[in-house]
PDB file of N, CA and C in Angstrom:
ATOM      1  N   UNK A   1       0.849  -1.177   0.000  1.00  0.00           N
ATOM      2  CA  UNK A   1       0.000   0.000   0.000  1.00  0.00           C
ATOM      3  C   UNK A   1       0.892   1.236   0.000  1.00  0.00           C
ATOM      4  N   UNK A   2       0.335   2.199  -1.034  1.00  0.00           N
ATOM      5  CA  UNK A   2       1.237   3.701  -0.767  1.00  0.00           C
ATOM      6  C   UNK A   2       0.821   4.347  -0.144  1.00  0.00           C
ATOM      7  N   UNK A   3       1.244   4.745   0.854  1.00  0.00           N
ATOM      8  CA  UNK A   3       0.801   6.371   1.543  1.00  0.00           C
ATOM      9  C   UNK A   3       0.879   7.698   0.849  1.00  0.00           C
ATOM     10  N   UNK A   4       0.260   8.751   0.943  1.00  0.00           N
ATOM     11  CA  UNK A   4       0.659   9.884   0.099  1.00  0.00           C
ATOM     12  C   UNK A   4       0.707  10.742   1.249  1.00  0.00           C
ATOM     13  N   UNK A   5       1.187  11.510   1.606  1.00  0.00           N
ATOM     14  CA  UNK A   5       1.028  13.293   2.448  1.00  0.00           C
ATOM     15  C   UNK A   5       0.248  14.065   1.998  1.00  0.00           C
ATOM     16  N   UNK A   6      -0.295  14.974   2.580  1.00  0.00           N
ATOM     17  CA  UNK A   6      -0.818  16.435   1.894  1.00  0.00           C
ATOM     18  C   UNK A   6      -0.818  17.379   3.421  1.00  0.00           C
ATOM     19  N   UNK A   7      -0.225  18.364   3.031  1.00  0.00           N
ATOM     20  CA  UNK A   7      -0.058  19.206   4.005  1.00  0.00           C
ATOM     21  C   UNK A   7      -1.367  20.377   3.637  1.00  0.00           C
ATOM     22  N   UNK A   8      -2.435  20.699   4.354  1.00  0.00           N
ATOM     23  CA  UNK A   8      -3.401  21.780   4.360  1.00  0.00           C
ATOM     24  C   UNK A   8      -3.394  22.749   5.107  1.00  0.00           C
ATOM     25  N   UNK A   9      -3.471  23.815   4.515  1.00  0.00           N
ATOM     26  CA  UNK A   9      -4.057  25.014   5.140  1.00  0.00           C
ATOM     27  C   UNK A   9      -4.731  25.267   5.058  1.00  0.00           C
ATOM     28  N   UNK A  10      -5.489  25.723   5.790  1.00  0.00           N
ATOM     29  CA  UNK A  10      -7.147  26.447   5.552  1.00  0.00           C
ATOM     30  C   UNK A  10      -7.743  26.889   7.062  1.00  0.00           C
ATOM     31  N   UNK A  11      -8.870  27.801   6.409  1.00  0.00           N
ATOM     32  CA  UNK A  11      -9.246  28.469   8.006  1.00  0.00           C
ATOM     33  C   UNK A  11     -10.606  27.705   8.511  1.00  0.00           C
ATOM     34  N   UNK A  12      -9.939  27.256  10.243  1.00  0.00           N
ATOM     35  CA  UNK A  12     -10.667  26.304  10.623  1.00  0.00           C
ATOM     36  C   UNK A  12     -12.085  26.708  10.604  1.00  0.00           C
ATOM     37  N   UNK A  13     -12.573  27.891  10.521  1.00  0.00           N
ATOM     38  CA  UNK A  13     -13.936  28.684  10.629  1.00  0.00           C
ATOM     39  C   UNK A  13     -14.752  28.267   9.528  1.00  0.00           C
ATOM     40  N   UNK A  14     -14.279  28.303   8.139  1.00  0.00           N
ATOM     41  CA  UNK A  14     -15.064  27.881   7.498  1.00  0.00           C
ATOM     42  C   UNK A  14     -15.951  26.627   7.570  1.00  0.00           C
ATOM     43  N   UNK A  15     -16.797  26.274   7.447  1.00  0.00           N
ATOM     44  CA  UNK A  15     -17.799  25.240   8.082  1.00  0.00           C
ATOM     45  C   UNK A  15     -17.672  24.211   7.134  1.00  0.00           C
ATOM     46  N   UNK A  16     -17.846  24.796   5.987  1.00  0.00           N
ATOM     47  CA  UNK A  16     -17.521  24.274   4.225  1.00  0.00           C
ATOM     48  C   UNK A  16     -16.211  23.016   4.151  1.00  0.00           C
ATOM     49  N   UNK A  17     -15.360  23.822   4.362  1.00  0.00           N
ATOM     50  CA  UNK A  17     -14.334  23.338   4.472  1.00  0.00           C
ATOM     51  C   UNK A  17     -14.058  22.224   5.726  1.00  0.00           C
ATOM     52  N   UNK A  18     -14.291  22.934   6.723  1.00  0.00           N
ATOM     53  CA  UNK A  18     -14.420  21.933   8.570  1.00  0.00           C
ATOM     54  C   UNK A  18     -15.356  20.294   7.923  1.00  0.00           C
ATOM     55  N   UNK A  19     -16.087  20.468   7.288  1.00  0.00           N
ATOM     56  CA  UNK A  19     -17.081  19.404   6.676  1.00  0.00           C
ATOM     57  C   UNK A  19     -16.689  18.321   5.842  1.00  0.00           C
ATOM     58  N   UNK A  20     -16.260  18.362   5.055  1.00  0.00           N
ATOM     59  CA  UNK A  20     -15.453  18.171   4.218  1.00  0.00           C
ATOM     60  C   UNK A  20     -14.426  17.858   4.576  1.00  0.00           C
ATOM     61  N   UNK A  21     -13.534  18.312   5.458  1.00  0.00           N
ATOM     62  CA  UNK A  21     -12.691  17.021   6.295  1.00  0.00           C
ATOM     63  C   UNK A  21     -13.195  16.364   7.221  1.00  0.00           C
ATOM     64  N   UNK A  22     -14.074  16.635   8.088  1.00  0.00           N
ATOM     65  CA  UNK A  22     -14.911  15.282   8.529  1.00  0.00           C
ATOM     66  C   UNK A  22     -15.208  14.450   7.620  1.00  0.00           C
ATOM     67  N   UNK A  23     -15.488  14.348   6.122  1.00  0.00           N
ATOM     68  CA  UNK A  23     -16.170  13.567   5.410  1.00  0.00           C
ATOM     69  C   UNK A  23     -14.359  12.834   4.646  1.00  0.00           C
ATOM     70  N   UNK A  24     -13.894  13.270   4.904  1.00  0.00           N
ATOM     71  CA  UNK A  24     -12.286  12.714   4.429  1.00  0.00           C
ATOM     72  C   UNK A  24     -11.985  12.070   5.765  1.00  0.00           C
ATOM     73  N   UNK A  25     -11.943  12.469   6.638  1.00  0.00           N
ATOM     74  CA  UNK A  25     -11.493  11.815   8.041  1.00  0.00           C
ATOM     75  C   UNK A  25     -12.315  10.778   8.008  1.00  0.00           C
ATOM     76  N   UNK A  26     -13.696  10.327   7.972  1.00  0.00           N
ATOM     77  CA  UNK A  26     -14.625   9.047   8.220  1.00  0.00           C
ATOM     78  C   UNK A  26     -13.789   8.120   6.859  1.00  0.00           C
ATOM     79  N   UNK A  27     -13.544   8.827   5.999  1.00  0.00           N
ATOM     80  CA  UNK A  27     -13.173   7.848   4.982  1.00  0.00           C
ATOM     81  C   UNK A  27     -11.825   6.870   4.933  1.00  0.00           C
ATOM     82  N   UNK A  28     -11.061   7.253   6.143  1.00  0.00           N
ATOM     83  CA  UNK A  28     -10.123   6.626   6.456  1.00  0.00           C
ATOM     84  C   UNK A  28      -8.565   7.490   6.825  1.00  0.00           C
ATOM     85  N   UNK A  29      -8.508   8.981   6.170  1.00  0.00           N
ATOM     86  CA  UNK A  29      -7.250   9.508   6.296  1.00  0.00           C
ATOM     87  C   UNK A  29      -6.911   9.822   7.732  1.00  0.00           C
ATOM     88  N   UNK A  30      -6.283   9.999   8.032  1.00  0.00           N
ATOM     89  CA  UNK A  30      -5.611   9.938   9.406  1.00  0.00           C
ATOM     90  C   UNK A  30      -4.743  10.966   9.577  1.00  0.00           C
ATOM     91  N   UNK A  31      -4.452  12.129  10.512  1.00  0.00           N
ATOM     92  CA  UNK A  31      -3.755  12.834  10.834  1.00  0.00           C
ATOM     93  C   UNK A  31      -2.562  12.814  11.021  1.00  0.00           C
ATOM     94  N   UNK A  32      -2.061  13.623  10.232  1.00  0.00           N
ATOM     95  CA  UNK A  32       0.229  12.700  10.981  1.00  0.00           C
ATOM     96  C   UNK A  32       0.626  14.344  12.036  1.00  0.00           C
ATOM     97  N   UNK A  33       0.903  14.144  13.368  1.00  0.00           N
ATOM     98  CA  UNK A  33       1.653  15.335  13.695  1.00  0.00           C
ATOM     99  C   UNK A  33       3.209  15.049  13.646  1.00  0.00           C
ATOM    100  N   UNK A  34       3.789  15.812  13.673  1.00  0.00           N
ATOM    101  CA  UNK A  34       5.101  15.911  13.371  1.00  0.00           C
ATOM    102  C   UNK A  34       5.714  16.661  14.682  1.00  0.00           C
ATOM    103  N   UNK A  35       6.077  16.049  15.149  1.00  0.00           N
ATOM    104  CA  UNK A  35       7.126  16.582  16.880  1.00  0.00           C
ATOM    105  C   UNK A  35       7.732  17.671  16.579  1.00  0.00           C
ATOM    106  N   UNK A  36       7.140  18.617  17.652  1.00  0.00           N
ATOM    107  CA  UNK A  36       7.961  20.141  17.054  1.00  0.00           C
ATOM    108  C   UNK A  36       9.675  20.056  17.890  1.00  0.00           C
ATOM    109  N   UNK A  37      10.488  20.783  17.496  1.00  0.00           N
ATOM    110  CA  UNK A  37      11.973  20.945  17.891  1.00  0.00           C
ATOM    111  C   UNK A  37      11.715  21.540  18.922  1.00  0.00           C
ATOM    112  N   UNK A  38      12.399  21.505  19.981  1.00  0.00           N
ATOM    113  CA  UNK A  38      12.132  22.662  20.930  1.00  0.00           C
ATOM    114  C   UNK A  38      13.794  22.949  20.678  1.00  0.00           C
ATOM    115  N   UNK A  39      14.006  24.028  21.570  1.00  0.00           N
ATOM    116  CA  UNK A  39      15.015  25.159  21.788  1.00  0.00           C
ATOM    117  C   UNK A  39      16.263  23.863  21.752  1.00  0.00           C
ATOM    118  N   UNK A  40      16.826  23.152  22.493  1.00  0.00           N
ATOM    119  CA  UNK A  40      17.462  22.379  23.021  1.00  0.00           C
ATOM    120  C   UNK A  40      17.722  21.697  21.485  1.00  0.00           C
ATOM    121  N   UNK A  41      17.164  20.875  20.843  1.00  0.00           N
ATOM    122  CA  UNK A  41      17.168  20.231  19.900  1.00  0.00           C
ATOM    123  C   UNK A  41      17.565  21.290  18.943  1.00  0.00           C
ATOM    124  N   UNK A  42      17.150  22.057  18.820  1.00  0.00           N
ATOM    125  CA  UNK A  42      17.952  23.508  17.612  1.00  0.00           C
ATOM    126  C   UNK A  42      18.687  23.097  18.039  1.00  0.00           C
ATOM    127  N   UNK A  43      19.344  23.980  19.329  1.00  0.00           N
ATOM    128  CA  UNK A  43      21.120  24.056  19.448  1.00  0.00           C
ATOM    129  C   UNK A  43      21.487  23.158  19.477  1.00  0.00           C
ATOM    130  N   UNK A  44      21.276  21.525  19.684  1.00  0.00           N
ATOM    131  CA  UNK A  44      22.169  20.768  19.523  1.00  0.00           C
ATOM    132  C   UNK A  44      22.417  20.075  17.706  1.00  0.00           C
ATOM    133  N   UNK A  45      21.701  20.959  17.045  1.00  0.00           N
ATOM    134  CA  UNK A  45      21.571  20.359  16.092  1.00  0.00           C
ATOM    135  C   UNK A  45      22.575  21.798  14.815  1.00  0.00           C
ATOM    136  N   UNK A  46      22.287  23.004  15.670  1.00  0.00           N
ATOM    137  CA  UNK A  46      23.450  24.016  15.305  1.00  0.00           C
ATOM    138  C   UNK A  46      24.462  23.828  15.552  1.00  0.00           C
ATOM    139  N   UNK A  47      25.249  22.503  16.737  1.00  0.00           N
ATOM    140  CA  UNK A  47      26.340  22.558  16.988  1.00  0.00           C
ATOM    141  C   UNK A  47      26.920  21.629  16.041  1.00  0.00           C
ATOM    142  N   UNK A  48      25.987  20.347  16.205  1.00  0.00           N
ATOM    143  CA  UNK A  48      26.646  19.111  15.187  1.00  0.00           C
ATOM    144  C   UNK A  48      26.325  19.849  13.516  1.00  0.00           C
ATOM    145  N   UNK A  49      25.906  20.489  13.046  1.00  0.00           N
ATOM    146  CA  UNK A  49      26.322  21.060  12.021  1.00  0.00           C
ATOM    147  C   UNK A  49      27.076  22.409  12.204  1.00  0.00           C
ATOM    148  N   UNK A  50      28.054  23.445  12.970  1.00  0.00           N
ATOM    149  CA  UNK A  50      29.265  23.834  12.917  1.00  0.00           C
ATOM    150  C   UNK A  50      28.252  25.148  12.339  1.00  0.00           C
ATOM    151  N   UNK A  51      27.146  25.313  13.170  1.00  0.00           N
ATOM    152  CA  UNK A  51      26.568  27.001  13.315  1.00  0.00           C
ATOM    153  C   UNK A  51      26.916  27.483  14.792  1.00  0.00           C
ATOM    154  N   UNK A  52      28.093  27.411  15.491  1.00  0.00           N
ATOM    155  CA  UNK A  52      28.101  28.326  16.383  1.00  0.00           C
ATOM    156  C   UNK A  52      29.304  28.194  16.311  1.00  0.00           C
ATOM    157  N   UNK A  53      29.971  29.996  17.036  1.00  0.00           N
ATOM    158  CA  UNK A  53      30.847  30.636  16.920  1.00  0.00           C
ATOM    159  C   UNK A  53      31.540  30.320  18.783  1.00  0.00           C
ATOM    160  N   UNK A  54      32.537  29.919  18.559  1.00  0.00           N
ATOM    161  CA  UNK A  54      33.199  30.327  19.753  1.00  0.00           C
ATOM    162  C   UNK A  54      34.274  31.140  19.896  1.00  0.00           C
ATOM    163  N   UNK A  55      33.884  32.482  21.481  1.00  0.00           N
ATOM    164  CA  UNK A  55      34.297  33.581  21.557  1.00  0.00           C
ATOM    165  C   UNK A  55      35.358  33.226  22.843  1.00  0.00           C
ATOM    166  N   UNK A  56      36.537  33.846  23.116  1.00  0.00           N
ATOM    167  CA  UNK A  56      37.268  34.009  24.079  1.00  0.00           C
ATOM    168  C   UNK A  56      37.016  34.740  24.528  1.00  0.00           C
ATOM    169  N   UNK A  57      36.941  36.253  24.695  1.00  0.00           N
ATOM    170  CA  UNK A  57      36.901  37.233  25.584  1.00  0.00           C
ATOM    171  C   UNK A  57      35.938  38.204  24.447  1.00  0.00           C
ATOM    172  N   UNK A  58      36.125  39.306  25.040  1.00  0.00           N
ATOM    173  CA  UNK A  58      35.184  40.522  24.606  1.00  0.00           C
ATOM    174  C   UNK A  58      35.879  41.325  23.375  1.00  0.00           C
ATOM    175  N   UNK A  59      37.214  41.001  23.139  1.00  0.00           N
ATOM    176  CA  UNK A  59      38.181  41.919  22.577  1.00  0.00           C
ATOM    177  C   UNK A  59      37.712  41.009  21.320  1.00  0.00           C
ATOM    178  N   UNK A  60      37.902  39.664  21.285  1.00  0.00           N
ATOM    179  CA  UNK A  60      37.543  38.598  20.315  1.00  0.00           C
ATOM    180  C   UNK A  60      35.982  38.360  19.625  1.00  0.00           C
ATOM    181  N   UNK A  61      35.172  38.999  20.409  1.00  0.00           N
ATOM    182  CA  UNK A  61      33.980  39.420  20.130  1.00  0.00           C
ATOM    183  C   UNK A  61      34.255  40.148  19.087  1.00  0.00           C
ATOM    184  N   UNK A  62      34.423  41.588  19.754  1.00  0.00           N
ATOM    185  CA  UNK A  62      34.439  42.954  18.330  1.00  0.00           C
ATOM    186  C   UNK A  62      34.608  42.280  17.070  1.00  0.00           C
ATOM    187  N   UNK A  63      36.227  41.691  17.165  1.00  0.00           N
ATOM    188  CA  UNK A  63      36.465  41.198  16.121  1.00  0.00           C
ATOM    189  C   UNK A  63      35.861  40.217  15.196  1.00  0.00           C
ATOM    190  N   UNK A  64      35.109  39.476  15.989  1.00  0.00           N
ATOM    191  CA  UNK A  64      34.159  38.594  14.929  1.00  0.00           C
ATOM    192  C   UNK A  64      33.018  39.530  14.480  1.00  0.00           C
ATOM    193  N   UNK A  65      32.912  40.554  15.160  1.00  0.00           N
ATOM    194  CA  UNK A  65      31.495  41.529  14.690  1.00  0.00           C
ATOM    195  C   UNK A  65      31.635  42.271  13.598  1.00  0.00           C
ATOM    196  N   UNK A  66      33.233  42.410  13.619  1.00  0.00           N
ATOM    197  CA  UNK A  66      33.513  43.736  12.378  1.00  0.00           C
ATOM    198  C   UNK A  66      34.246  42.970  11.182  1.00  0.00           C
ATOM    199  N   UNK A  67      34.023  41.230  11.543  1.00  0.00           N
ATOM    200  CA  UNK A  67      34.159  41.041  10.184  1.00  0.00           C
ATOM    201  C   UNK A  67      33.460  40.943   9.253  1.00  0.00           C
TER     202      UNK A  67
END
C-alpha cells in the first residue's frame, strides 16, 4: 500500500471546508503530527552542524562583529 502526504491550510472557521474534512477523516485519512523541535534540539543540532561561533573574551567578540 502507498501512503501519500498532503499538508493543508485552511481556516478552521469555514464550516464548508471543517465538513469536508470530517467527510475525508470518516473515509479513512488519518492525521500525521510531526514533533515540534524545541530550543534544546535547535542548538544541539546548530552545533553538530558547525553554526556556532566560539568567543574568548570581549576583545575577540568585536572582532568577529567587524568582520
Amino acid at each position: 500500500m502507498i501512503m501519500a502526504t498532503i499538508t493543508l491550510n485552511y481556516d478552521a472557521r469555514n464550516k464548508n471546508i471543517s465538513a469536508l474534512l470530517s467527510v475525508i477523516m470518516n473515509l479513512g485519512a488519518v492525521p500525521v503530527n510531526k514533533p515540534r523541535k524545541t530550543g534544546l534540539d535547535k542548538a544541539l543540532e546548530d552545533i553538530k552542524n558547525g553554526r556556532v561561533t566560539r568567543i574568548k573574551n570581549v576583545s575577540n567578540l568585536l572582532e568577529e562583529c567587524m568582520q
